[in-house]
N, C-alpha and C. Protein backbone atom coordinates (compact mmCIF):
# COMPACT_ATOMS: atom_id res chain seq x y z
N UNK A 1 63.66 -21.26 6.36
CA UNK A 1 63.28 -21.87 5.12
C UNK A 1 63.90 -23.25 5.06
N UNK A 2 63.33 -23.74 3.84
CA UNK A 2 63.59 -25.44 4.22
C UNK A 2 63.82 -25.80 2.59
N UNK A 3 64.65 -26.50 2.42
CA UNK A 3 65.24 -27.36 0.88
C UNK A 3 64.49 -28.56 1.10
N UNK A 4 63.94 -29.01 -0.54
CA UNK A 4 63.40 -30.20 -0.70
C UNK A 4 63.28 -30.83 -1.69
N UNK A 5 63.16 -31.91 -2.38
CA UNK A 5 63.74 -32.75 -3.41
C UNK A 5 62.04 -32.34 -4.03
N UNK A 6 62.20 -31.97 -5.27
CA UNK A 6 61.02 -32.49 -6.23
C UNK A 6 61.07 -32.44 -7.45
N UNK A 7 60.86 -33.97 -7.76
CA UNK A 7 61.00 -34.00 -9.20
C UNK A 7 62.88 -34.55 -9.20
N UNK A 8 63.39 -33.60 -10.05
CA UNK A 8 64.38 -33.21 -10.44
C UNK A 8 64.95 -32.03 -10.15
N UNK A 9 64.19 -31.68 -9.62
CA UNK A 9 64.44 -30.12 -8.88
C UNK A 9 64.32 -30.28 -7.41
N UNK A 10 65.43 -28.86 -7.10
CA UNK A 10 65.14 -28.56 -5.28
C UNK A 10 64.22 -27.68 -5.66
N UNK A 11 63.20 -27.27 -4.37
CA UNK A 11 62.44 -26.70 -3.86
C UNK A 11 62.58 -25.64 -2.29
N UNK A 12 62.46 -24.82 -2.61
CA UNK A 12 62.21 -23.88 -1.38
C UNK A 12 60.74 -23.67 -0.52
N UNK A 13 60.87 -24.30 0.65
CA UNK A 13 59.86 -23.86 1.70
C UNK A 13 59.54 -22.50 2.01
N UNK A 14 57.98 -21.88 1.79
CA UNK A 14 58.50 -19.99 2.21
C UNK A 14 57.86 -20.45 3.70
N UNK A 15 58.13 -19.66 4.27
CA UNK A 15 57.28 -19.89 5.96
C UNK A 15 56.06 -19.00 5.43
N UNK A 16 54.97 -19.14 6.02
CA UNK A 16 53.46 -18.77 5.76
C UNK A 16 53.65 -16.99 6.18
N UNK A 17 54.68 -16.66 6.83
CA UNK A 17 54.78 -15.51 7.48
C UNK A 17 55.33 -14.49 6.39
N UNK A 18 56.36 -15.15 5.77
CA UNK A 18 57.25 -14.56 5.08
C UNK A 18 56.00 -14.12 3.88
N UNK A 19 55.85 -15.19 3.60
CA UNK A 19 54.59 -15.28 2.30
C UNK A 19 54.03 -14.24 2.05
N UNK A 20 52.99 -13.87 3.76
CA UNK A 20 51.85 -13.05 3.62
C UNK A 20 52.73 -11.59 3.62
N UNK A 21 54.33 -11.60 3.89
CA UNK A 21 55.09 -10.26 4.32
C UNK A 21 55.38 -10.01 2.91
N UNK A 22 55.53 -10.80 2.03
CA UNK A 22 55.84 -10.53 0.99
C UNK A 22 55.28 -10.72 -0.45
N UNK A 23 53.81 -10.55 -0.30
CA UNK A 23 52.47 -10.90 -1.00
C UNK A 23 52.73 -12.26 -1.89
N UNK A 24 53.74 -12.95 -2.03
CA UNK A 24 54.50 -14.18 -3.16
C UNK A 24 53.02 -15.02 -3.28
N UNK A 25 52.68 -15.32 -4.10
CA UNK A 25 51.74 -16.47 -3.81
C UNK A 25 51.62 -17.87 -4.85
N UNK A 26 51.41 -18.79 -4.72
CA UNK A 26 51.22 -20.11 -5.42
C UNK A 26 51.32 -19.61 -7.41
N UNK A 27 52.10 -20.05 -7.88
CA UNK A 27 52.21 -19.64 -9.42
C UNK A 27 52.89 -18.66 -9.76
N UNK A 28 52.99 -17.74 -8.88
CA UNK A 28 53.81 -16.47 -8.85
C UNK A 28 55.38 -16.86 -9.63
N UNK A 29 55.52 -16.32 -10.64
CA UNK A 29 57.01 -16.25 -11.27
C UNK A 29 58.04 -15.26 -10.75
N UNK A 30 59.28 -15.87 -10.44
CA UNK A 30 60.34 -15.47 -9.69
C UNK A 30 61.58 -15.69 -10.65
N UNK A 31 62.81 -14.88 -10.83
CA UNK A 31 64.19 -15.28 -11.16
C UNK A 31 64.51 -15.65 -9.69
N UNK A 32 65.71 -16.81 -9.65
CA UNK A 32 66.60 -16.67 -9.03
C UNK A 32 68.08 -16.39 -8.60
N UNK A 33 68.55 -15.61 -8.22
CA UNK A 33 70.02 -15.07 -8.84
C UNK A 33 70.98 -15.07 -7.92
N UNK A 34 72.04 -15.68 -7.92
CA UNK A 34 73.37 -15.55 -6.90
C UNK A 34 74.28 -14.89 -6.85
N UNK A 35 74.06 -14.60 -5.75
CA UNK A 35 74.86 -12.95 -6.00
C UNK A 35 76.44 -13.07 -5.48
N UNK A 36 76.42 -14.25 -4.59
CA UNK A 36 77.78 -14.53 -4.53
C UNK A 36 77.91 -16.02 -3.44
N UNK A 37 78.81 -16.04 -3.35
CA UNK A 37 78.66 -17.87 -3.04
C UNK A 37 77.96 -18.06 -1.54
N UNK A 38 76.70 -18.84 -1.59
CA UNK A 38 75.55 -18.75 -0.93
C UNK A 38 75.27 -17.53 -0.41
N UNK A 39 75.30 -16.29 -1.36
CA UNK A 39 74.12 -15.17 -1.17
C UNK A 39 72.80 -15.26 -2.28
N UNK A 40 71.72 -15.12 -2.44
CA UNK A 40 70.72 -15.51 -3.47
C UNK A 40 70.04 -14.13 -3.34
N UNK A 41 68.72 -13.79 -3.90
CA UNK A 41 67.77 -13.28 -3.85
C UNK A 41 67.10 -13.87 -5.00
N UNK A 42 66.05 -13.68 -5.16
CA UNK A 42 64.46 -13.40 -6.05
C UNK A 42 64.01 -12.27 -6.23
N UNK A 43 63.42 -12.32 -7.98
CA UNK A 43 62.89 -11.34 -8.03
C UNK A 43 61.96 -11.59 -8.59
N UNK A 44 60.58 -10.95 -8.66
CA UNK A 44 59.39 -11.74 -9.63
C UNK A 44 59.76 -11.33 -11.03
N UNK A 45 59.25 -11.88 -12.00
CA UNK A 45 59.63 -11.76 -12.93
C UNK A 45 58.95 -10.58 -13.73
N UNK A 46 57.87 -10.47 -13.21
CA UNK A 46 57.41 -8.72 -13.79
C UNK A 46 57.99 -7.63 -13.80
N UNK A 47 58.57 -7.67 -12.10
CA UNK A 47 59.52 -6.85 -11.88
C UNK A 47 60.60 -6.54 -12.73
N UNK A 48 61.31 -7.50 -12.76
CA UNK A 48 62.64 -7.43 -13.22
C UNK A 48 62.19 -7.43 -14.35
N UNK A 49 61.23 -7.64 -15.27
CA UNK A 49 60.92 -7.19 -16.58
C UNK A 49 60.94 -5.39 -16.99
N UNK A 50 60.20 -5.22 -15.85
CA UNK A 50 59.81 -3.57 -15.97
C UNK A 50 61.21 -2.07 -15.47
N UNK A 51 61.74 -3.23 -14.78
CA UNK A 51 62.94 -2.23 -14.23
C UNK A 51 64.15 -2.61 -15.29
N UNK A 52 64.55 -3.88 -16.05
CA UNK A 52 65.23 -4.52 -17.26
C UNK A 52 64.65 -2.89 -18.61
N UNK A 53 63.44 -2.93 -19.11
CA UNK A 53 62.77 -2.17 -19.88
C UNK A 53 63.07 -0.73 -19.56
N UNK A 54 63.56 -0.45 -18.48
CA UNK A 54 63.66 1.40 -17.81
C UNK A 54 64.91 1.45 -18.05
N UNK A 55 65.80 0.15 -17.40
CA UNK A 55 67.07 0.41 -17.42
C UNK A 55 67.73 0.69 -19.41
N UNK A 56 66.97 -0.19 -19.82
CA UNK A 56 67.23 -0.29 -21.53
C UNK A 56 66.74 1.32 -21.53
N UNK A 57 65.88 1.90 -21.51
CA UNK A 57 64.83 3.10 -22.00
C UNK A 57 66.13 4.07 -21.82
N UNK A 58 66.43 4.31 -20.46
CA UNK A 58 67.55 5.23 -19.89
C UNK A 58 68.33 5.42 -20.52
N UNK A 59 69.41 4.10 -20.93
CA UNK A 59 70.20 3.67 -21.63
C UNK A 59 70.05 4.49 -22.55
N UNK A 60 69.48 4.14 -23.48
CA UNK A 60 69.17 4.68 -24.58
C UNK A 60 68.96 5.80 -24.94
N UNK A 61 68.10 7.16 -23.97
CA UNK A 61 68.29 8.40 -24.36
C UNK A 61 69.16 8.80 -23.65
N UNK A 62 70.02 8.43 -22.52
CA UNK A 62 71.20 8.64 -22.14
C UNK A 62 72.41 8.76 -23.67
N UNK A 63 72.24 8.06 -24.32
CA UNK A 63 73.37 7.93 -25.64
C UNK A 63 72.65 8.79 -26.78
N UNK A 64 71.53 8.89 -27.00
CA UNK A 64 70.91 10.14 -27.88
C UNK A 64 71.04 11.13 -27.07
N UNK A 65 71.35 11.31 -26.25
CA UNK A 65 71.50 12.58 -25.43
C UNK A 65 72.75 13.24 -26.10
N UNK A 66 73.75 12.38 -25.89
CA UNK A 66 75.59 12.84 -26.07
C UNK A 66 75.89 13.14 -27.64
């Protein structure tokens, strides 16, 4: 992968390989998150919407449970 100036922002290069390995495509919304000093990942943002919403759900009848 490759860093690049745009705008005001850096930019990440995906390689065309990675892309098609990992369905990502043009517009696609991503978090980006550091997990510790230069470790990163991504997550799309649906995702982490829907697993954020389970983890709350759990939560929650986990404590009406007790």
């Amino acid at each position: 992968m490759r860093f690049f100036k745009h705008g005001d922002s850096l930019a990440i290069v995906l390689p065309e390989r990675l892309r098609k390995r990992s369905s990502v495509n043009e517009n696609d919304e991503y978090e980006f998150f550091e997990l510790g000093p230069g470790v990163f990942t991504i997550v799309e943002k649906t995702q982490l919407e829907s697993r954020l919403k389970q983890s709350v759900m759990a939560d929650l009848f986990s404590r009406l449970a007790q």
